[in-house]
C-alpha atoms as a PDB file:
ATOM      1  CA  UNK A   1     110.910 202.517  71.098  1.00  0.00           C
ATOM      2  CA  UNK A   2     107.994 200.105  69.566  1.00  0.00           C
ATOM      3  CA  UNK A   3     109.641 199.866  66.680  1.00  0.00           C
ATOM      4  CA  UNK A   4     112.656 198.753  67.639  1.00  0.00           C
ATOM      5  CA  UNK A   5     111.150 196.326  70.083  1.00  0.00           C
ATOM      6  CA  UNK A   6     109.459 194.770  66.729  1.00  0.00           C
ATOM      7  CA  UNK A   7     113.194 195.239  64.830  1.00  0.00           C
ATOM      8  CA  UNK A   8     114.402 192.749  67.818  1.00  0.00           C
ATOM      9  CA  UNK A   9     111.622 190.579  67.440  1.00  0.00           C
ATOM     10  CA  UNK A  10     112.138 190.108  63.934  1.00  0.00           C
ATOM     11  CA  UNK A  11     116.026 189.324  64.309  1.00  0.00           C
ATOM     12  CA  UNK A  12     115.083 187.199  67.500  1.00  0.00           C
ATOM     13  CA  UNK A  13     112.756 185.183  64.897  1.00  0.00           C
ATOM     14  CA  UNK A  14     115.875 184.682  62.273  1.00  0.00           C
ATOM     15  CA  UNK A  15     118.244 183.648  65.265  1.00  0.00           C
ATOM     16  CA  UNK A  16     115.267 181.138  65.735  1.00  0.00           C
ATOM     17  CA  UNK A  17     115.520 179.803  62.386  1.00  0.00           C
ATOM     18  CA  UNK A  18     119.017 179.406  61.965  1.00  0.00           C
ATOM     19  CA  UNK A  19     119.007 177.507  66.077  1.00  0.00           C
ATOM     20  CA  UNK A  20     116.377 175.448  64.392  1.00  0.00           C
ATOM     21  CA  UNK A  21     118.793 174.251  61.584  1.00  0.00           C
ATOM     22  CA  UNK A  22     119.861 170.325  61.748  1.00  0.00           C
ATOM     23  CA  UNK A  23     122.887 169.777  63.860  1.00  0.00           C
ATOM     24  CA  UNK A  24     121.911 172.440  66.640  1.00  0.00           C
ATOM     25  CA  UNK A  25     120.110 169.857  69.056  1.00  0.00           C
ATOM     26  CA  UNK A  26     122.757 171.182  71.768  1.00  0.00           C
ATOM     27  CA  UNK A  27     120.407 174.316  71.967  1.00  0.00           C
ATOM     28  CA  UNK A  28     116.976 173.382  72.202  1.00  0.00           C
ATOM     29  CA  UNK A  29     116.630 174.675  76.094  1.00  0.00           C
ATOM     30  CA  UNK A  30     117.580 178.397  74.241  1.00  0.00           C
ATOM     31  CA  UNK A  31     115.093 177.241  71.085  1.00  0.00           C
ATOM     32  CA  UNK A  32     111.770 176.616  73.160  1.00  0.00           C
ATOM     33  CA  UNK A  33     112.723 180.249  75.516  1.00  0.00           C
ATOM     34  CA  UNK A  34     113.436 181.627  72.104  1.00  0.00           C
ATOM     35  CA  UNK A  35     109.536 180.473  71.070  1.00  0.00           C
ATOM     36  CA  UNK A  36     107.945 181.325  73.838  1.00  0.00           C
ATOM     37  CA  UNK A  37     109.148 184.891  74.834  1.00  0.00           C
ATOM     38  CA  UNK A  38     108.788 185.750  71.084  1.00  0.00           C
ATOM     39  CA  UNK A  39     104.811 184.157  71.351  1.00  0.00           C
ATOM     40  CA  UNK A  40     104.808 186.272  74.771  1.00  0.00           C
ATOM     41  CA  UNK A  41     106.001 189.359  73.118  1.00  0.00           C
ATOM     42  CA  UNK A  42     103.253 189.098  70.094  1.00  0.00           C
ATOM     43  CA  UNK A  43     100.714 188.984  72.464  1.00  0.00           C
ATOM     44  CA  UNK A  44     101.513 191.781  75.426  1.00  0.00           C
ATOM     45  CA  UNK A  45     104.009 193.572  73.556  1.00  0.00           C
ATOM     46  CA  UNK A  46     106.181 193.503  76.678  1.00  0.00           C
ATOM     47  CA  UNK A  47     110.131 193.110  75.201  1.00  0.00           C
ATOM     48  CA  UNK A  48     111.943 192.309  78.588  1.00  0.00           C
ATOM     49  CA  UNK A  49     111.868 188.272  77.659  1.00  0.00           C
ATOM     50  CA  UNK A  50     113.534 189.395  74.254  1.00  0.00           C
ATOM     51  CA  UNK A  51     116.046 191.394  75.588  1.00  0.00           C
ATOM     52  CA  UNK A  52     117.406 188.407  78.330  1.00  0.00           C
ATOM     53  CA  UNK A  53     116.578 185.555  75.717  1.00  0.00           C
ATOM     54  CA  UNK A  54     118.092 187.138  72.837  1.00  0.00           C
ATOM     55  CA  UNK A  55     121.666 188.109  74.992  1.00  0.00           C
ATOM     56  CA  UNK A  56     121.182 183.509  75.782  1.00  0.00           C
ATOM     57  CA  UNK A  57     120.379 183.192  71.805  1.00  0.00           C
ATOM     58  CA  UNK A  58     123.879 185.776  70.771  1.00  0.00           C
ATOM     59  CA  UNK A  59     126.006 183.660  72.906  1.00  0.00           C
ATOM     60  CA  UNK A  60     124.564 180.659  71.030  1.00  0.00           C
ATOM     61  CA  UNK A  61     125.235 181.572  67.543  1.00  0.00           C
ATOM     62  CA  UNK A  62     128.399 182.830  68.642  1.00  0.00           C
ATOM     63  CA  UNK A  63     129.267 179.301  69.692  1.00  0.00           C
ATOM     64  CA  UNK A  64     128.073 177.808  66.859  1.00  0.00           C
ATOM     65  CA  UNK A  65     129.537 180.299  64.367  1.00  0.00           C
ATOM     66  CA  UNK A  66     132.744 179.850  66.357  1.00  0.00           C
ATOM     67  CA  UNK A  67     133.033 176.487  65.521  1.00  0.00           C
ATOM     68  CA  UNK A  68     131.096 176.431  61.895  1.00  0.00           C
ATOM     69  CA  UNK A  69     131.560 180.007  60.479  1.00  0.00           C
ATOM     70  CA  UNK A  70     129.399 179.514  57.748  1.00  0.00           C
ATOM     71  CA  UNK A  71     126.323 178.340  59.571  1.00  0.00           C
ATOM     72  CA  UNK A  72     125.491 181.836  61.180  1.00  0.00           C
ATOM     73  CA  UNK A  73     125.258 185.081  59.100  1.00  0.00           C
ATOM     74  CA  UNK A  74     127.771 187.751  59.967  1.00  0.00           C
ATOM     75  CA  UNK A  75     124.459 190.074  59.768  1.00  0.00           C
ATOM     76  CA  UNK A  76     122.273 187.843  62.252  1.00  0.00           C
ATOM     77  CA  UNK A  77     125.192 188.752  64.608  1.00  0.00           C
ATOM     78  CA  UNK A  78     125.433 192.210  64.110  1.00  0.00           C
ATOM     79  CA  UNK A  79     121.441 192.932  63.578  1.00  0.00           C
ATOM     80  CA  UNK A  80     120.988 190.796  67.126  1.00  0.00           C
ATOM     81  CA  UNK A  81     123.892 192.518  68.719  1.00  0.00           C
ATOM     82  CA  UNK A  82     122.985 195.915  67.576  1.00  0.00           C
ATOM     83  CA  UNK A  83     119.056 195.725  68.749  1.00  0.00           C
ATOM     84  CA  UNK A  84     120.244 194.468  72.174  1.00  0.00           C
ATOM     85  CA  UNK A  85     122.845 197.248  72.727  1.00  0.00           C
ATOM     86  CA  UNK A  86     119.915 199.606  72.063  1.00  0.00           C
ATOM     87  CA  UNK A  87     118.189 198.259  75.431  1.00  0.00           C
ATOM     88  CA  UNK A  88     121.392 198.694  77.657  1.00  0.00           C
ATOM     89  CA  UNK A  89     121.482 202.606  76.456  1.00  0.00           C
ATOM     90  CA  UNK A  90     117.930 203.249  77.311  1.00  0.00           C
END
């Protein structure tokens, strides 16, 4: 299970840098959650604030992809998606 906790911090870091692209100031709240609970996770390796910040940081990039299709990846989606459905199994 680590390693897929690091897989979602990883993708949690690239959903970071695309929110952190020009033209996203709508989501700094989920940007500076984003930061810390990926700081938190580095440091206690506890992935609970990466599994509730990434599901707020999805249903960002959804809205922004929604609107501007070519600003989010069609992988970021799926790679974020697919590491958070792993959590809801377990």
């Amino acid at each position: 299970m680590n390693d897929q906790n690091e897989k979602l911090r990883d993708v949690c870091l690239e959903a970071l840098t695309c929110l952190n692209k020009p033209g996203n100031k709508a989501y700094d709240e989920v940007k500076a959650k984003l930061e810390y609970v990926i700081a938190s996770y580095n440091n206690d390796k506890n992935p609970v604030g990466l599994y509730e910040i990434g599901n707020m940081a999805l249903s960002s990039l959804k809205e922004i992809s929604a609107n501007k299709p070519r600003k989010v990846k069609k992988v970021l989606l799926k790679n974020l998606e697919d590491c958070l459905k792993v959590e809801t199994l377990a």
